[in-house]
Protein backbone atom coordinates (compact mmCIF):
# COMPACT_ATOMS: atom_id res chain seq x y z
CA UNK A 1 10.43 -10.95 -87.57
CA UNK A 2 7.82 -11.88 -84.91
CA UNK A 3 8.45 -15.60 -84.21
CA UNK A 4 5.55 -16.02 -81.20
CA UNK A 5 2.12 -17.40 -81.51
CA UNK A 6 -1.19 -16.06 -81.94
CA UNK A 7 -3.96 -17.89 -80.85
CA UNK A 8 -7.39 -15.91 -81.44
CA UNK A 9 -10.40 -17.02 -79.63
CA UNK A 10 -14.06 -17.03 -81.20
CA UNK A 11 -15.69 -13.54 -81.03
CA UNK A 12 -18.72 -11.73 -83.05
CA UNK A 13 -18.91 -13.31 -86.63
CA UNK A 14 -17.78 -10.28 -88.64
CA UNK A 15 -14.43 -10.36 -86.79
CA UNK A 16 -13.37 -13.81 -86.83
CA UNK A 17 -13.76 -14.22 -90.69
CA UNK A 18 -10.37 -16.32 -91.78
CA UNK A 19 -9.78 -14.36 -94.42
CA UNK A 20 -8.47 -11.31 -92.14
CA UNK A 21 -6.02 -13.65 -91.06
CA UNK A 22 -4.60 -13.73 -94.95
CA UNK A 23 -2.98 -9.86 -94.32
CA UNK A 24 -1.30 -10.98 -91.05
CA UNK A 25 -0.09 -14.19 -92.01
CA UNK A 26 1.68 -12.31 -95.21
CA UNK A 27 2.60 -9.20 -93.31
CA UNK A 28 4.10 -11.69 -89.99
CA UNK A 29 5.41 -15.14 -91.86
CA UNK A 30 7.20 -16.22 -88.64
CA UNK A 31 4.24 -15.43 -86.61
CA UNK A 32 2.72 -19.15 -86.45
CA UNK A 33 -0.87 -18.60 -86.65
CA UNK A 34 -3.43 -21.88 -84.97
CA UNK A 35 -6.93 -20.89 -86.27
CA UNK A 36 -9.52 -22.70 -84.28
CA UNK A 37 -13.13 -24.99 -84.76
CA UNK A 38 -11.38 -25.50 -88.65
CA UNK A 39 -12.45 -21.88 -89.43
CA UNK A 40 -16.72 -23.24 -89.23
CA UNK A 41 -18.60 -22.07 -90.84
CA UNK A 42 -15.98 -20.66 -92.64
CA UNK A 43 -14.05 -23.95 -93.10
CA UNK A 44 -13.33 -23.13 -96.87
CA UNK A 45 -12.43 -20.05 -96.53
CA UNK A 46 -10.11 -21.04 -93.82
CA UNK A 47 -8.39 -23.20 -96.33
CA UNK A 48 -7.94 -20.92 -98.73
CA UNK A 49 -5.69 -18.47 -96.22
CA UNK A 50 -3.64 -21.69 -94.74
CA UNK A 51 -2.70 -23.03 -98.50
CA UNK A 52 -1.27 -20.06 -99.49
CA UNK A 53 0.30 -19.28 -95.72
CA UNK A 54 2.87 -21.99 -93.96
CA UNK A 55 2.07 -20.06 -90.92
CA UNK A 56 -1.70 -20.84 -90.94
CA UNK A 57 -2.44 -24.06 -88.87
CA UNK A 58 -6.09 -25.26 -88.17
CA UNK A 59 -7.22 -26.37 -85.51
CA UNK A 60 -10.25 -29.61 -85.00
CA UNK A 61 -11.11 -27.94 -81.70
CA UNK A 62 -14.82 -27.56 -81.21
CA UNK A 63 -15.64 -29.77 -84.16
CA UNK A 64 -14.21 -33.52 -82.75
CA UNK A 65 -17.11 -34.76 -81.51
CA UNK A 66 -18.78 -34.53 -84.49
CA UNK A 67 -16.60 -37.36 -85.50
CA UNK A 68 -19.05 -39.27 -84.04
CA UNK A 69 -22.58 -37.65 -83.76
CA UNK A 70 -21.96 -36.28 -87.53
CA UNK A 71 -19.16 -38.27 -89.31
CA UNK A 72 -19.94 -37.15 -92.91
CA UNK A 73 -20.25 -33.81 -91.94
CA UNK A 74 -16.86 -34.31 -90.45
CA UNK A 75 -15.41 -35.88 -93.02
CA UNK A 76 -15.58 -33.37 -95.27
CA UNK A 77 -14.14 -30.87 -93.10
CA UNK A 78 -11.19 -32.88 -92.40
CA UNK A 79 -10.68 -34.00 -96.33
CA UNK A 80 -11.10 -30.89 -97.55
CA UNK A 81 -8.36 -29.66 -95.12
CA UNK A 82 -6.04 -31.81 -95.93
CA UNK A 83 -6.72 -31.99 -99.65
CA UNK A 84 -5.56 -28.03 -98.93
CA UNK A 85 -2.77 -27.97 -96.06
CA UNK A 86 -1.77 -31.59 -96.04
CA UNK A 87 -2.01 -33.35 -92.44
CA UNK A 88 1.30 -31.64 -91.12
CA UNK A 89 -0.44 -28.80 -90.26
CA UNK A 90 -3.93 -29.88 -88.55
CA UNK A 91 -3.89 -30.05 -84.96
CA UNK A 92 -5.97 -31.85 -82.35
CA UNK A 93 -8.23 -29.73 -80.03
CA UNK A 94 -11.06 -29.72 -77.44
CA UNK A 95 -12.17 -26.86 -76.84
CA UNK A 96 -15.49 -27.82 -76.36
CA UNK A 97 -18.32 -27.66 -74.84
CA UNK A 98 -19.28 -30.97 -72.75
CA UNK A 99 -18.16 -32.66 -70.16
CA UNK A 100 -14.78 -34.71 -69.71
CA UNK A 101 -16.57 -37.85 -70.89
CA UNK A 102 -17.95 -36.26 -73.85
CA UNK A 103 -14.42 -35.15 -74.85
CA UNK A 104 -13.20 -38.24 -73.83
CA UNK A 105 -15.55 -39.92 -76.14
CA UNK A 106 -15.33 -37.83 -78.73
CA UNK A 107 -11.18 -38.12 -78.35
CA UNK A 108 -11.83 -42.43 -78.91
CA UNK A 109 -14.00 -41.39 -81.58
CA UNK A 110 -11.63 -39.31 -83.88
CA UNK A 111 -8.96 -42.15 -82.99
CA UNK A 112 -11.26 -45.18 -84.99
CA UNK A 113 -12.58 -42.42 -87.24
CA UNK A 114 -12.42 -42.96 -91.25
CA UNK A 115 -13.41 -40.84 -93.85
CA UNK A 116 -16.05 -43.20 -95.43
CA UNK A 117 -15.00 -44.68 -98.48
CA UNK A 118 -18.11 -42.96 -100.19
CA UNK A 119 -16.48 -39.50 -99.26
CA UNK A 120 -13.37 -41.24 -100.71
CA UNK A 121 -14.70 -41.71 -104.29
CA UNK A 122 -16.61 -38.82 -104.50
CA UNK A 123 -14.44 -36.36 -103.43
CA UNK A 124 -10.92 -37.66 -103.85
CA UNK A 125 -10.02 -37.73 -100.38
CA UNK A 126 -7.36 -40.06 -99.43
CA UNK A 127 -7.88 -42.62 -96.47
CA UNK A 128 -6.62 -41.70 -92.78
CA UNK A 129 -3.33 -43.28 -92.39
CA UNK A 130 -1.53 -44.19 -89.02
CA UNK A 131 0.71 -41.53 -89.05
CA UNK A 132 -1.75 -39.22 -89.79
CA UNK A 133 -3.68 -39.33 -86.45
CA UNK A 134 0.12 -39.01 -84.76
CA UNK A 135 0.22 -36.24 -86.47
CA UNK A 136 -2.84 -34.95 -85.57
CA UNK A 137 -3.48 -36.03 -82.34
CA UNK A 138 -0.17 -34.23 -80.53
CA UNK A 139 2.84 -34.80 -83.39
CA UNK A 140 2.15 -31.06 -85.01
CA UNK A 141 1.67 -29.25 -82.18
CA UNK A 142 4.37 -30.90 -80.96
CA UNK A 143 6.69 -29.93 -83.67
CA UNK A 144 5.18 -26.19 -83.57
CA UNK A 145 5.81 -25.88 -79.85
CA UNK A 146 9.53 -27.68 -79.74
CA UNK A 147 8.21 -30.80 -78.16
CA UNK A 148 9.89 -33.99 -78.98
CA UNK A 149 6.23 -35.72 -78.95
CA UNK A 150 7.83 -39.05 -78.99
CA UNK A 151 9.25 -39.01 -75.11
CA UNK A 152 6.43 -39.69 -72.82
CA UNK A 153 5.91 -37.78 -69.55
CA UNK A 154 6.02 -40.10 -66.65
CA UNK A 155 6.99 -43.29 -68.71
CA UNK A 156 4.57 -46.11 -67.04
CA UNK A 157 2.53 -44.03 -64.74
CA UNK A 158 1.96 -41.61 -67.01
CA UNK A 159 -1.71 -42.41 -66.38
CA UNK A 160 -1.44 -41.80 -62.90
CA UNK A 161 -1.67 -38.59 -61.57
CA UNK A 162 1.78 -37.94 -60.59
CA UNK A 163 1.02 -36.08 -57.54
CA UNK A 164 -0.29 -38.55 -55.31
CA UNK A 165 0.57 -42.02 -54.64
CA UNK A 166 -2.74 -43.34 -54.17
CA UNK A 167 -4.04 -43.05 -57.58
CA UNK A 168 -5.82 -45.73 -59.65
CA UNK A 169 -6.31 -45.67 -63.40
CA UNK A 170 -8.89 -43.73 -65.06
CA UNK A 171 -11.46 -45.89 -67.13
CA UNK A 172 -12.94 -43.94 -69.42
CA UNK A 173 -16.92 -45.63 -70.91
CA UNK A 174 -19.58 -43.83 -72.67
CA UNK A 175 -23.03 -43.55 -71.17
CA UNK A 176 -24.95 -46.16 -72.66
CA UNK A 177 -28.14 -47.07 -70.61
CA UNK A 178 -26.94 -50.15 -69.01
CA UNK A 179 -23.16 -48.40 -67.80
CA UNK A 180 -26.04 -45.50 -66.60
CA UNK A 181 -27.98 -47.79 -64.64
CA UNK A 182 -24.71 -49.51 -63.12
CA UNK A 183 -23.58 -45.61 -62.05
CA UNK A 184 -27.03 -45.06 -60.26
C-alpha cells in the first residue's frame, strides 16, 4: 500500500479532469491525493471523486482571492465542498498568480470571509465557523503532513525572519490610492 503523496499540477484540460483521479484514489487508498484550484471548472465533479474517496483532499489554491474580487462565486465553491467532504479535508493554498500583496490580501480576505447568508438559505450551506478556517488555513494539512499545527515555529519572533537580527515586522496594506500615493 502506497502511503506517499501525489500532488498533480495543472496541465492541458483533457488530462486534469477529476474524475481520472476516481480510479487511482480506489486502486491507491493510502495514497493521499491534494487536488488543486478546487478541481475549477470542474469543481463538481471534483466533489463527486473526494465524497466517495477519504484520500481525495481539495485544495483553495488558485481560487482565494476570489474571496474577495468574487465572493459569491466563491461561496459556492467552498459550500458546495463542504456540503460534500466536510471542512476536514479542504486545505488552504496560493498558488497563484499575483504578487505577495495580492496573496497577502487575498490570505486577510478568506480570514473575514462568510458565505453570505443569502447563499445560506438558498443553498443550505452552513455558516463558517472558527474552527473551520483553523482547519483550513494550516490545521488539515497539518494533520495530513504529521505536523502538530498547534506549536508555533519561532514562538514570538516568529514574524521575524529568523536569519538575521536586524529584522523589523512586515506590515502587510492593500493598495488603495491614498497608501499608493504615500509609496510614491
Amino acid at each position: 500500500m502506497h502511503t506517499g503523496f501525489s500532488w498533480v499540477p495543472p496541465g492541458k484540460s483533457k488530462y486534469c479532469h477529476p474524475t481520472q483521479l476516481d480510479d487511482v484514489a480506489r486502486d491507491f487508498p493510502g495514497l493521499k491525493i491534494v487536488a488543486f484550484h478546487m478541481g475549477y471548472p470542474y469543481t463538481d465533479a471534483l466533489n463527486m471523486v473526494a465524497l466517495g474517496h477519504p484520500n481525495v483532499y481539495l485544495c483553495l489554491s488558485l481560487l482565494v482571492p476570489w474571496a474577495l474580487t468574487a465572493p459569491y462565486k466563491f461561496a459556492h465553491i467552498l459550500g458546495e465542498a463542504i456540503r460534500f467532504v466536510g471542512p476536514d479535508r479542504i486545505i488552504w493554498g496560493t498558488d497563484s498568480a499575483g504578487y505577495g500583496a495580492q496573496i497577502g490580501a487575498a490570505s486577510l480576505g478568506l480570514l473575514d470571509f462568510q458565505i453570505p447568508e443569502e447563499q445560506q438559505w438558498k443553498y443550505g450551506y452552513l455558516p463558517l465557523s472558527d474552527e473551520d478556517k483553523r482547519k483550513i488555513f494550516g490545521g488539515n494539512l497539518g494533520k495530513l503532513l504529521g505536523i502538530d499545527t498547534t506549536k508555533r515555529r519561532g514562538g514570538e519572533n516568529a514574524i521575524h525572519d529568523s536569519l538575521n537580527d536586524n529584522t523589523q515586522k512586515i506590515v502587510l496594506t492593500t493598495c488603495t490610492e491614498s497608501n499608493y500615493k504615500k509609496l510614491k
